[in-house]
C-alpha atoms as a PDB file:
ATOM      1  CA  UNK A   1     159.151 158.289  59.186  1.00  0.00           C
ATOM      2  CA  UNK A   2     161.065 156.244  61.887  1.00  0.00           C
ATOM      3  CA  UNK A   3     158.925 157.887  64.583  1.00  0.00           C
ATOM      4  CA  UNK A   4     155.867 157.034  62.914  1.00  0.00           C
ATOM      5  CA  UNK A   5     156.716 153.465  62.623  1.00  0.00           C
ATOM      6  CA  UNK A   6     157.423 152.863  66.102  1.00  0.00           C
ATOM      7  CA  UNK A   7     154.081 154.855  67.299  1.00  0.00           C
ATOM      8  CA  UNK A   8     151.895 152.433  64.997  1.00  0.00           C
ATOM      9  CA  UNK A   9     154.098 149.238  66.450  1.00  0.00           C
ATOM     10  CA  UNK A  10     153.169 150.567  69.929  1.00  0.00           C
ATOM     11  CA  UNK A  11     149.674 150.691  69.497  1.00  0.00           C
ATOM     12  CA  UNK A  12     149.683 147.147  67.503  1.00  0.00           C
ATOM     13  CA  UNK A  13     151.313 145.747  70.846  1.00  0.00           C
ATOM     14  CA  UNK A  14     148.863 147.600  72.947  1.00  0.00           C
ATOM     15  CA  UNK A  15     146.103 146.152  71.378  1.00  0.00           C
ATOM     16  CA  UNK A  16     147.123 142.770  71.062  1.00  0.00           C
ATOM     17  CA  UNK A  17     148.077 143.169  74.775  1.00  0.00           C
ATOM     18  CA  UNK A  18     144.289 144.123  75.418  1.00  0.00           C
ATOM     19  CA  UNK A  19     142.917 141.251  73.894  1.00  0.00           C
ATOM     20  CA  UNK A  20     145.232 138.963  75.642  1.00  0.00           C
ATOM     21  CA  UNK A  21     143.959 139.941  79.247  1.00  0.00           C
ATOM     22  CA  UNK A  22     140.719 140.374  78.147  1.00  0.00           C
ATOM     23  CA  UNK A  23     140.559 136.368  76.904  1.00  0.00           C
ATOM     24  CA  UNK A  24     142.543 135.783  80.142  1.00  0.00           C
ATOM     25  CA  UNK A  25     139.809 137.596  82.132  1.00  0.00           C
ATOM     26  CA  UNK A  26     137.008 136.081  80.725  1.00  0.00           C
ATOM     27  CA  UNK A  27     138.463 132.568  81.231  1.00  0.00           C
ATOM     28  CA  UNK A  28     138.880 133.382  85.259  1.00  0.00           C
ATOM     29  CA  UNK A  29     135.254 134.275  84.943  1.00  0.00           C
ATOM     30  CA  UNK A  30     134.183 131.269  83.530  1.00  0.00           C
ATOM     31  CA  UNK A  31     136.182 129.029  86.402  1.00  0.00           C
ATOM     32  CA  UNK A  32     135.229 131.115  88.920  1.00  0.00           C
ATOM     33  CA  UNK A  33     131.908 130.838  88.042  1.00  0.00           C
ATOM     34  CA  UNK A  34     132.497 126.527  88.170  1.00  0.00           C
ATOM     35  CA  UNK A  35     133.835 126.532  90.948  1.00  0.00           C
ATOM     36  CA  UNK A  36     131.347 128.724  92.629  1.00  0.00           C
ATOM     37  CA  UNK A  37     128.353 126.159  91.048  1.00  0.00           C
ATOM     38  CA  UNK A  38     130.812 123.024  92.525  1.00  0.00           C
ATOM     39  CA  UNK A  39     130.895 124.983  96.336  1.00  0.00           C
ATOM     40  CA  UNK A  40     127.135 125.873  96.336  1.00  0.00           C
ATOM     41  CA  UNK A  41     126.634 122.339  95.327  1.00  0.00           C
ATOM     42  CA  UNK A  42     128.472 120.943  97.979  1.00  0.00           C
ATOM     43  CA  UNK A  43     127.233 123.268 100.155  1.00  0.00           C
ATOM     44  CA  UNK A  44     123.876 121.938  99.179  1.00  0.00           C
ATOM     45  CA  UNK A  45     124.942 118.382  99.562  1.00  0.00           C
ATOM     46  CA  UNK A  46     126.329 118.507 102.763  1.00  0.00           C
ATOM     47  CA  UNK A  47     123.354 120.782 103.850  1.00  0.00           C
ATOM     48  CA  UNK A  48     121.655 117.244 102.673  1.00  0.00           C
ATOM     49  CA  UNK A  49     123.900 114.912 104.804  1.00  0.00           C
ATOM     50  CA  UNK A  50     123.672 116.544 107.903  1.00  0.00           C
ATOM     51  CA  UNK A  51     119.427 117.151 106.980  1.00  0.00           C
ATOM     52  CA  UNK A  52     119.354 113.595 107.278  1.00  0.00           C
ATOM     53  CA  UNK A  53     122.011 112.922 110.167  1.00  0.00           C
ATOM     54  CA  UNK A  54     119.516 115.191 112.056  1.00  0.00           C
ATOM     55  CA  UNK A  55     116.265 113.050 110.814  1.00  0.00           C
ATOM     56  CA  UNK A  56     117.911 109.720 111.866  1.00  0.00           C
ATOM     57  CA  UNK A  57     118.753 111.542 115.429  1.00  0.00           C
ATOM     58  CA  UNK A  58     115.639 113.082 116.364  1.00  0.00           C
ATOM     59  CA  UNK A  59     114.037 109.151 114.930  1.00  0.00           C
ATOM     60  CA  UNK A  60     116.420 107.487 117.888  1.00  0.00           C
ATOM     61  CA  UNK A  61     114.858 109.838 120.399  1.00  0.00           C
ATOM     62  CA  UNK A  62     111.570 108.812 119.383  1.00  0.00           C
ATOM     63  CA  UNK A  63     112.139 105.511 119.718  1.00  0.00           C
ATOM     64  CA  UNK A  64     113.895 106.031 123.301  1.00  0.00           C
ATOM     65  CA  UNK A  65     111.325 107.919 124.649  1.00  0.00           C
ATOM     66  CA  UNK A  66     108.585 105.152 123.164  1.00  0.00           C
ATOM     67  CA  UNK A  67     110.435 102.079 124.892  1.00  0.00           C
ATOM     68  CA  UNK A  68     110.581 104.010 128.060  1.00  0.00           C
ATOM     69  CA  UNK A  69     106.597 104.839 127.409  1.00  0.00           C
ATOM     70  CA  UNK A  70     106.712 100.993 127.109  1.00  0.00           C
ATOM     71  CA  UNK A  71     108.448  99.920 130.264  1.00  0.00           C
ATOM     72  CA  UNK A  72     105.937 102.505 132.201  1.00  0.00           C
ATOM     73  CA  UNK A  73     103.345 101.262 131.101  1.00  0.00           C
ATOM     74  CA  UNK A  74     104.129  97.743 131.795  1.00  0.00           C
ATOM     75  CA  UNK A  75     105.141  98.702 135.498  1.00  0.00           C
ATOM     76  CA  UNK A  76     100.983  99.999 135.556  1.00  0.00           C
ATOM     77  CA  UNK A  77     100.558  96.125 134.756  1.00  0.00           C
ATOM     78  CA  UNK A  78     100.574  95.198 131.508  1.00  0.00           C
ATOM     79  CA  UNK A  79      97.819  92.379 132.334  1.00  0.00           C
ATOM     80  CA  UNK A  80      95.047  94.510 131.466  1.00  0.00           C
ATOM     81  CA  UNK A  81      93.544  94.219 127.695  1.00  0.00           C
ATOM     82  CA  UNK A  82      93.361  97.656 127.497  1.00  0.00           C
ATOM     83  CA  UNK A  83      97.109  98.417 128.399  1.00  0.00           C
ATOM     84  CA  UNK A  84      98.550  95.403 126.028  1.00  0.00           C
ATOM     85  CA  UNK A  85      96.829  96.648 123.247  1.00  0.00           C
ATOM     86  CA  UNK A  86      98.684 100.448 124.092  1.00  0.00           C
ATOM     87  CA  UNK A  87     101.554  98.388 124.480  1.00  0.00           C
ATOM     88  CA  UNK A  88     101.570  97.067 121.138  1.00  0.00           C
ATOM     89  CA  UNK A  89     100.299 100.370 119.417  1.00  0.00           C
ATOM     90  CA  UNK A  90     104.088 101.483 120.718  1.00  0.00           C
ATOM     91  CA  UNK A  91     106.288  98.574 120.269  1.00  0.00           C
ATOM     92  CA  UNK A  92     104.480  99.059 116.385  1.00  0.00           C
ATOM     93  CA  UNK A  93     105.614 102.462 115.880  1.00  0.00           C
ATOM     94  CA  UNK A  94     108.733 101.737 117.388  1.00  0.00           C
ATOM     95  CA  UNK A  95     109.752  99.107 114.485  1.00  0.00           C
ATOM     96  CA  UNK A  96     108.236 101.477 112.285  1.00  0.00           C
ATOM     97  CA  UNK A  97     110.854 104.605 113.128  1.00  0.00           C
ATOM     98  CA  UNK A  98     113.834 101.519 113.251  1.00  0.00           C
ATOM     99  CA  UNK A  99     112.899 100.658 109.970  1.00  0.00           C
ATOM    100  CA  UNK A 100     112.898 103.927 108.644  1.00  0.00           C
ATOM    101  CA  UNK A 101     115.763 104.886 111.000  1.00  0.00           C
ATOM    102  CA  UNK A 102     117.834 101.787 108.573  1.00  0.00           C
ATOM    103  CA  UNK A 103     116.330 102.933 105.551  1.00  0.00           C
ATOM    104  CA  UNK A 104     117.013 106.316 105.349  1.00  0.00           C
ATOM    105  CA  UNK A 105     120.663 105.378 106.915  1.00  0.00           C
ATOM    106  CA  UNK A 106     121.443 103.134 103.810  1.00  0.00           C
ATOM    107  CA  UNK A 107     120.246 105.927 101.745  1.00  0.00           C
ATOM    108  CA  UNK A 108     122.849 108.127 103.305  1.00  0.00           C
ATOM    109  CA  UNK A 109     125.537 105.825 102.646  1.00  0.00           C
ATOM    110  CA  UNK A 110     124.784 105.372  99.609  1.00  0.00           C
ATOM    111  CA  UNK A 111     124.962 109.148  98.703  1.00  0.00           C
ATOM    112  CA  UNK A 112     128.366 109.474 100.754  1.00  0.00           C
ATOM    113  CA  UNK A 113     130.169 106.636  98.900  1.00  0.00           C
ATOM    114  CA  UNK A 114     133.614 107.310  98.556  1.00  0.00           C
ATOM    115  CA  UNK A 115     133.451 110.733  99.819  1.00  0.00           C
ATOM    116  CA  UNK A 116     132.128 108.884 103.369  1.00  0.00           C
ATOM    117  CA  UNK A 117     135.226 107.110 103.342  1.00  0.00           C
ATOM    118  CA  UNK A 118     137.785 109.916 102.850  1.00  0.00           C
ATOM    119  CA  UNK A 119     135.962 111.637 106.029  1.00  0.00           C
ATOM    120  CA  UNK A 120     137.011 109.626 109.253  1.00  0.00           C
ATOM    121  CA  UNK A 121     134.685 111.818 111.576  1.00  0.00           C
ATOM    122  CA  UNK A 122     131.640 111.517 109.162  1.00  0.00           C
ATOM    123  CA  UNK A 123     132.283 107.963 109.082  1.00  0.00           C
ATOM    124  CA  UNK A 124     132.593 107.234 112.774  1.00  0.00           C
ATOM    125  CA  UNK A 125     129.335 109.456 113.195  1.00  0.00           C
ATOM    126  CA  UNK A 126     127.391 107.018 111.086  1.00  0.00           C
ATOM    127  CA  UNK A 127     128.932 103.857 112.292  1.00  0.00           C
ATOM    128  CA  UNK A 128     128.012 104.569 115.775  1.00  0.00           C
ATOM    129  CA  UNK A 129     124.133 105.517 114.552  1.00  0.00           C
ATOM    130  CA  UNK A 130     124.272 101.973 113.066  1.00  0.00           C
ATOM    131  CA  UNK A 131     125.330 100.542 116.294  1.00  0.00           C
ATOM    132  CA  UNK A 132     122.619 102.517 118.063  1.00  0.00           C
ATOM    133  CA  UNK A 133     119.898 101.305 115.965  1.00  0.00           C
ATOM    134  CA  UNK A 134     121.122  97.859 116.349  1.00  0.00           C
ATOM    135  CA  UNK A 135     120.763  98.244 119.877  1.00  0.00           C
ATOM    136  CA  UNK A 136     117.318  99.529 119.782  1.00  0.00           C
ATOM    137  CA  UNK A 137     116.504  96.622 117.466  1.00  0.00           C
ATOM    138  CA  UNK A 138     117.637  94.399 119.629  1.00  0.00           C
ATOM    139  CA  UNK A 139     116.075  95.816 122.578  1.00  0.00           C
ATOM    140  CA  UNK A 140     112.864  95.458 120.847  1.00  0.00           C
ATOM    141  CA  UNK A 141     113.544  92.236 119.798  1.00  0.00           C
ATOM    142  CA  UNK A 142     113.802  91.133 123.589  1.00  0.00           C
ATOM    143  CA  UNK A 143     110.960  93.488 125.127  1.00  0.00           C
ATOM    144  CA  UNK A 144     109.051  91.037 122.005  1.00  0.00           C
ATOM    145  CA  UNK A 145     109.957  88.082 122.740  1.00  0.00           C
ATOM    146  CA  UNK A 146     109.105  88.462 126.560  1.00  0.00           C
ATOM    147  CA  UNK A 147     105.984  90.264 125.865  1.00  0.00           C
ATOM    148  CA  UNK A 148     105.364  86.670 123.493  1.00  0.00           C
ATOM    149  CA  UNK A 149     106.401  84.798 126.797  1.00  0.00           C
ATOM    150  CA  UNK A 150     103.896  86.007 129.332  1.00  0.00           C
ATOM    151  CA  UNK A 151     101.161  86.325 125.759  1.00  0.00           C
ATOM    152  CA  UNK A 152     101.304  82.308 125.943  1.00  0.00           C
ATOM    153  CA  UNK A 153     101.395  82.276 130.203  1.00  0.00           C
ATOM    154  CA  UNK A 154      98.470  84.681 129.846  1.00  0.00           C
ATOM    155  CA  UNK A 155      96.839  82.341 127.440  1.00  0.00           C
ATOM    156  CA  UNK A 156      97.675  79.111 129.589  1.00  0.00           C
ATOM    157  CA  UNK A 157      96.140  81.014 132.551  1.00  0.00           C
ATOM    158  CA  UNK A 158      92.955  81.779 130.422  1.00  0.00           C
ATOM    159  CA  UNK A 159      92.298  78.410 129.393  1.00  0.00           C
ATOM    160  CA  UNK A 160      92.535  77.619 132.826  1.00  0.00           C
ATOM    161  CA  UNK A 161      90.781  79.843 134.399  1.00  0.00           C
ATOM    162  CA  UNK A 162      87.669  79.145 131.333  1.00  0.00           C
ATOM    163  CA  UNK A 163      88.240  75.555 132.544  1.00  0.00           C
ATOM    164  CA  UNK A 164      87.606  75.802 136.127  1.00  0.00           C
ATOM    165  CA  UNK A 165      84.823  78.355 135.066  1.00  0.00           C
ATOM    166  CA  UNK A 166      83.150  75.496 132.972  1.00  0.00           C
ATOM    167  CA  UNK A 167      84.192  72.828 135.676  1.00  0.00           C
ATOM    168  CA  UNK A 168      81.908  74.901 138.457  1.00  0.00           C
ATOM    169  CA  UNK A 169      79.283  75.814 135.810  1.00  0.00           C
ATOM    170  CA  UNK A 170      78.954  72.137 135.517  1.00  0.00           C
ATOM    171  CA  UNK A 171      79.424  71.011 139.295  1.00  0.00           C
ATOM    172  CA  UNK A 172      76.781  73.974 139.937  1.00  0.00           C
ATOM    173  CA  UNK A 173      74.627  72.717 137.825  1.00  0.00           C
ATOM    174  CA  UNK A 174      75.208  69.192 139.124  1.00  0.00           C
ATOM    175  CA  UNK A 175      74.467  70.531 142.643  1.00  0.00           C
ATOM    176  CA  UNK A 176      71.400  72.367 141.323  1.00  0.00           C
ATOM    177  CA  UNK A 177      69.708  69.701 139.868  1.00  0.00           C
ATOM    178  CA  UNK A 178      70.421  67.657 142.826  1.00  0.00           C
ATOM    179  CA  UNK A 179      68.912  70.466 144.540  1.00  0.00           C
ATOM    180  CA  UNK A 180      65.854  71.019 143.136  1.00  0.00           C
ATOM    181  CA  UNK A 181      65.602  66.651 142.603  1.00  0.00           C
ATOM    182  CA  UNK A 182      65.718  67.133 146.449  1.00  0.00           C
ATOM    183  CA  UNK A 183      62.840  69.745 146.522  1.00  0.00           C
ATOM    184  CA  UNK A 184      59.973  67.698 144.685  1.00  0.00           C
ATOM    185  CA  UNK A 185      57.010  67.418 145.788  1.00  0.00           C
ATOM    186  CA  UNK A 186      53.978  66.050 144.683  1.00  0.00           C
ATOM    187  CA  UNK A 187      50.376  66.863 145.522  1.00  0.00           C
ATOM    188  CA  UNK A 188      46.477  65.007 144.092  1.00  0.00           C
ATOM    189  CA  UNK A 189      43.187  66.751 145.314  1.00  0.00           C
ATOM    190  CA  UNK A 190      40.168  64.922 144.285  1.00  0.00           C
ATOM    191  CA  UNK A 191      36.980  63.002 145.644  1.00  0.00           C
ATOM    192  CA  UNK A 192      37.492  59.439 147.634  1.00  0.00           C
ATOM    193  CA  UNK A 193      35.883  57.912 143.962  1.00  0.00           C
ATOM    194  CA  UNK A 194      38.414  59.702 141.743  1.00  0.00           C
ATOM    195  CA  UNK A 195      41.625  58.918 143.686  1.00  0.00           C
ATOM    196  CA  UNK A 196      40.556  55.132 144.125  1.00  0.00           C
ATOM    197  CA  UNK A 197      39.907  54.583 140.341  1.00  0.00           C
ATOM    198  CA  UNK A 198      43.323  56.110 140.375  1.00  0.00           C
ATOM    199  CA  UNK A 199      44.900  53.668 142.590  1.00  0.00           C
ATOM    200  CA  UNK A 200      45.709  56.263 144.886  1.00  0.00           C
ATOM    201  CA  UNK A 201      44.249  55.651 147.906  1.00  0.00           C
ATOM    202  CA  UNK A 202      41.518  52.913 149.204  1.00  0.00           C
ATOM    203  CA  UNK A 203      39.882  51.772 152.472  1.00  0.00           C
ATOM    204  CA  UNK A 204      41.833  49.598 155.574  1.00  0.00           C
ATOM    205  CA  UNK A 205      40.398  48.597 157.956  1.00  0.00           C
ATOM    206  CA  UNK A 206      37.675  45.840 159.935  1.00  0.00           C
ATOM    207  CA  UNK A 207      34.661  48.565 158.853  1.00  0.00           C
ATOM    208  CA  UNK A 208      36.938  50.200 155.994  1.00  0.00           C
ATOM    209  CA  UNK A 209      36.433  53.264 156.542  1.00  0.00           C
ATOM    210  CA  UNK A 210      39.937  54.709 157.092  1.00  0.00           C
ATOM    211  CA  UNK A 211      41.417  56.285 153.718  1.00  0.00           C
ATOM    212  CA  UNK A 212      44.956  54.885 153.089  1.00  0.00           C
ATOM    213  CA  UNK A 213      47.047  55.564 149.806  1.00  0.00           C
ATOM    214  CA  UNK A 214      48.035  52.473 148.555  1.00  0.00           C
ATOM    215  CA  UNK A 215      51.828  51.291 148.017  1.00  0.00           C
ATOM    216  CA  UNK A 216      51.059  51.243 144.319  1.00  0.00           C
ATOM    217  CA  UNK A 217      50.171  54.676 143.411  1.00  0.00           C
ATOM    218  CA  UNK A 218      50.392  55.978 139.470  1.00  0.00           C
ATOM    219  CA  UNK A 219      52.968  59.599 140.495  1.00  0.00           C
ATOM    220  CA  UNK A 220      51.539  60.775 137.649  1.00  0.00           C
ATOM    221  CA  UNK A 221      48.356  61.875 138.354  1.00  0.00           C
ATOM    222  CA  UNK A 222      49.949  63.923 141.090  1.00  0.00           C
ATOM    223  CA  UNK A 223      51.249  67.545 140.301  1.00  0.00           C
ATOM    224  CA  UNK A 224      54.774  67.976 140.673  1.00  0.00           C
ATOM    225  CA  UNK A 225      55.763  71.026 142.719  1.00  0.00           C
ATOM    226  CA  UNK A 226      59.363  72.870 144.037  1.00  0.00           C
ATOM    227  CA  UNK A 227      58.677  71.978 147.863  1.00  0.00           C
ATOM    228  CA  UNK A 228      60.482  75.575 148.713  1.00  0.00           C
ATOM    229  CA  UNK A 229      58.575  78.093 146.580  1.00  0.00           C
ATOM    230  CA  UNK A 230      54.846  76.042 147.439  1.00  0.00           C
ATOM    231  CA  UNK A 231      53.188  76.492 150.969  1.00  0.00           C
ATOM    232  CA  UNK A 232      49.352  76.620 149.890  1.00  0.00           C
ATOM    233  CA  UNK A 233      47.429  74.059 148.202  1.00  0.00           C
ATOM    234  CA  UNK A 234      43.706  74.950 146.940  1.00  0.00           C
ATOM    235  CA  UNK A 235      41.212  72.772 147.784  1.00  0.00           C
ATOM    236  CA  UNK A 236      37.796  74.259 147.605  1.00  0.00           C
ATOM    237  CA  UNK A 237      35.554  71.527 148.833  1.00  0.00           C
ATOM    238  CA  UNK A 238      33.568  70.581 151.631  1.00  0.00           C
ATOM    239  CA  UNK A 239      34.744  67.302 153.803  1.00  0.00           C
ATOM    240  CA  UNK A 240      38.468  67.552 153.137  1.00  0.00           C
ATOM    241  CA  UNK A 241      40.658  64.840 154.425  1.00  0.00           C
ATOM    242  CA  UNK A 242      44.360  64.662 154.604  1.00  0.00           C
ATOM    243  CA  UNK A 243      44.827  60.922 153.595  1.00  0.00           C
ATOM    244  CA  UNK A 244      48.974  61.395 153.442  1.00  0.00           C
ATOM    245  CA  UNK A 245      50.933  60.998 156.806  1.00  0.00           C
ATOM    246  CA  UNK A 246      51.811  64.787 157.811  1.00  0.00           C
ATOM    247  CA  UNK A 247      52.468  66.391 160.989  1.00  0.00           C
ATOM    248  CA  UNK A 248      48.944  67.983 161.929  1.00  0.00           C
ATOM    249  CA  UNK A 249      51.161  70.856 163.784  1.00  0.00           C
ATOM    250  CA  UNK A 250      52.768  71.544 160.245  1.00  0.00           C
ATOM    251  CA  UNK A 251      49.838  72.824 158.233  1.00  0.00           C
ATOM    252  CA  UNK A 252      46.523  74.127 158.555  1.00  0.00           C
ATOM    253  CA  UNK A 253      43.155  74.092 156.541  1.00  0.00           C
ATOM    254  CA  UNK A 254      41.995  77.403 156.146  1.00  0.00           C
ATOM    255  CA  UNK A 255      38.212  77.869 155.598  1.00  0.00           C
ATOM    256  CA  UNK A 256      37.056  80.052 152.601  1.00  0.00           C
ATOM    257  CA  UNK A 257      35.919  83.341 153.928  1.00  0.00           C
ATOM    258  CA  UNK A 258      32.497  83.589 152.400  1.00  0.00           C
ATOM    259  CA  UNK A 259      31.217  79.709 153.272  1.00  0.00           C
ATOM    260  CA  UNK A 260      32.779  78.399 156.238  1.00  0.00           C
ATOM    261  CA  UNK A 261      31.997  75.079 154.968  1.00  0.00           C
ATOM    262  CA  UNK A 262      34.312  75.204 152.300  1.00  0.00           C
ATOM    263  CA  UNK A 263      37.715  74.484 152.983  1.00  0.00           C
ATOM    264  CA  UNK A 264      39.481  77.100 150.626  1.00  0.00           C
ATOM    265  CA  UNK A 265      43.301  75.894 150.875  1.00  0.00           C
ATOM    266  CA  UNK A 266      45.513  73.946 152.808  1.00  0.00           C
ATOM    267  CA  UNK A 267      48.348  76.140 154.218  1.00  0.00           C
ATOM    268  CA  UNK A 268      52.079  74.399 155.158  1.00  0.00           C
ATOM    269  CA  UNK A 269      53.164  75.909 158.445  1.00  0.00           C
ATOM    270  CA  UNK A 270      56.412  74.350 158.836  1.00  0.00           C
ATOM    271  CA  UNK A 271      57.939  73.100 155.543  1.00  0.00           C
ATOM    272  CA  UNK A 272      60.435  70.636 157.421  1.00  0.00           C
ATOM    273  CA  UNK A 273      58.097  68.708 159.229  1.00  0.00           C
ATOM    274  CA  UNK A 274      55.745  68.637 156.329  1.00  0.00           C
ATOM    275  CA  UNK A 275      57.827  66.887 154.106  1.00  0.00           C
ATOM    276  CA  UNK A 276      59.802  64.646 156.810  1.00  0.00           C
ATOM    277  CA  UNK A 277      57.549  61.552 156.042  1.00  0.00           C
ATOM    278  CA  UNK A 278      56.444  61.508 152.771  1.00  0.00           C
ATOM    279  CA  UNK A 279      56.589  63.428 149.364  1.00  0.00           C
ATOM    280  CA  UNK A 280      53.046  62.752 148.170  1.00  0.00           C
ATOM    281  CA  UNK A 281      50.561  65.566 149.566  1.00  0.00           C
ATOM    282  CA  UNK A 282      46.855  63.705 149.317  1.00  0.00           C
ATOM    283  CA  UNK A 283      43.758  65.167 149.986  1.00  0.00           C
ATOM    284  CA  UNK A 284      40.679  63.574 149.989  1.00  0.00           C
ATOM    285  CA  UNK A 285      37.317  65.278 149.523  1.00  0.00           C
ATOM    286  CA  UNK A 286      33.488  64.112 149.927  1.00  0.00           C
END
């Protein structure tokens, strides 16, 4: 009976034994199974961190290897339209990768918090890619400010360069219309009757017969002509007279070829000695 007794109190224990490990081992489970969620999360997080580290790094290459496309092409002369406006497509995208360079770092910090704190390296890192953006920005901040500089020289220059352009436009023209002032010339072709009921001409002389333009002329029966770009005047008439004082070595009247008779045009052989006494070309005809 004894013997019996003490079997059943051995199993009892056994069992009760059983279930205690088997609570135990499920419990290890269950915080080994925490703890393995809290590692692959920080795993995950850190994975994060340096994700972003490595986006803010290859951002400050970008932005070195912009300003030093900037600085070549400003060596290839940056006075050309064409090369300010590539100039200002980078400097643009530059800002654009520091701003997102600073945004993206504040995000980081923000997501570190205390944990940032407790990790000297981590923290250095990021304080020193704070200082290197702040360089950048303040590299850009200068390269602007010149690039504003020599913007408002280069404007100054343009306004007076359009200046001086309008200034000789306007002496040009000046000289041009003294020029072609200079250059009239006037010319009348009509019968002894018709240019003395014009007051242009009338007789001198004991027997009056010499033709003489008078000192009172009206200029504006005469035809005004550029004295350069004229040498013929057409006559077509028969007893053609040149009344006006000119050099009988500086034109000729050239008869038309069909009737002889007919003085077809008067040509002007030298265009100096034409013009050296008078401006007034007046021909006579009968």
């Amino acid at each position: 009976m004894k013997k019996t007794l003490f079997t059943v109190a051995i199993a009892v224990v056994s069992i009760l034994f059983a279930a205690c490990n088997q609570k135990e081992l499920n419990q290890l489970r269950e915080q080994n199974a925490e703890l393995q969620d809290q590692v692959n999360s920080k795993d995950a997080e850190i994975d994060s961190v340096f994700s972003a580290l490595n986006a803010i790094e290859d951002n400050l290459a970008q932005v070195s290897a912009q300003y030093g496309a900037v600085q070549e092409l400003r060596r290839d002369g940056e006075g050309s339209t064409n090369v300010r406006g590539k100039i200002t497509e980078q400097i643009s995208s530059i800002e654009s990768l520091l701003a997102d360079n600073k945004a993206k770092l504040a995000n980081l910090n923000n997501r570190l918090g205390a944990a940032n704190k407790k990790n000297k390296e981590l923290q250095e890192f990021v304080t020193k890619l704070e200082a290197r953006i702040a360089e950048q920005e303040q590299q850009i901040a200068e390269l602007n400010e010149e690039l504003q500089n020599k913007n408002a020289t280069i404007r100054v220059l343009n306004q007076n360069v359009a200046d001086l352009t309008a200034a000789n436009e306007e002496k040009d023209h000046a000289i041009a219309q003294k020029i072609a002032e200079a250059n009239k010339a006037y010319y009348v072709v009509g019968s002894y009757k018709d240019l003395k009921s014009l007051g242009v001409i009338d007789k001198v002389g004991v027997s009056k017969r010499r033709q003489q333009t008078t000192s009172t002329m009206e200029t504006s029966v005469f035809t005004e002509i550029d004295r350069t770009q004229v040498s013929t005047v057409t006559i077509n008439a028969k007893r053609v007279k040149v009344v006006s004082k000119h050099p009988e070595t500086s034109y000729q009247l050239v008869a038309d070829s069909e009737n002889p008779k007919v003085t077809a045009y008067l040509r002007i052989t030298d265009q100096e000695q034409f013009w050296k006494y008078t401006d007034y070309l007046v021909i006579s005809t009968r």
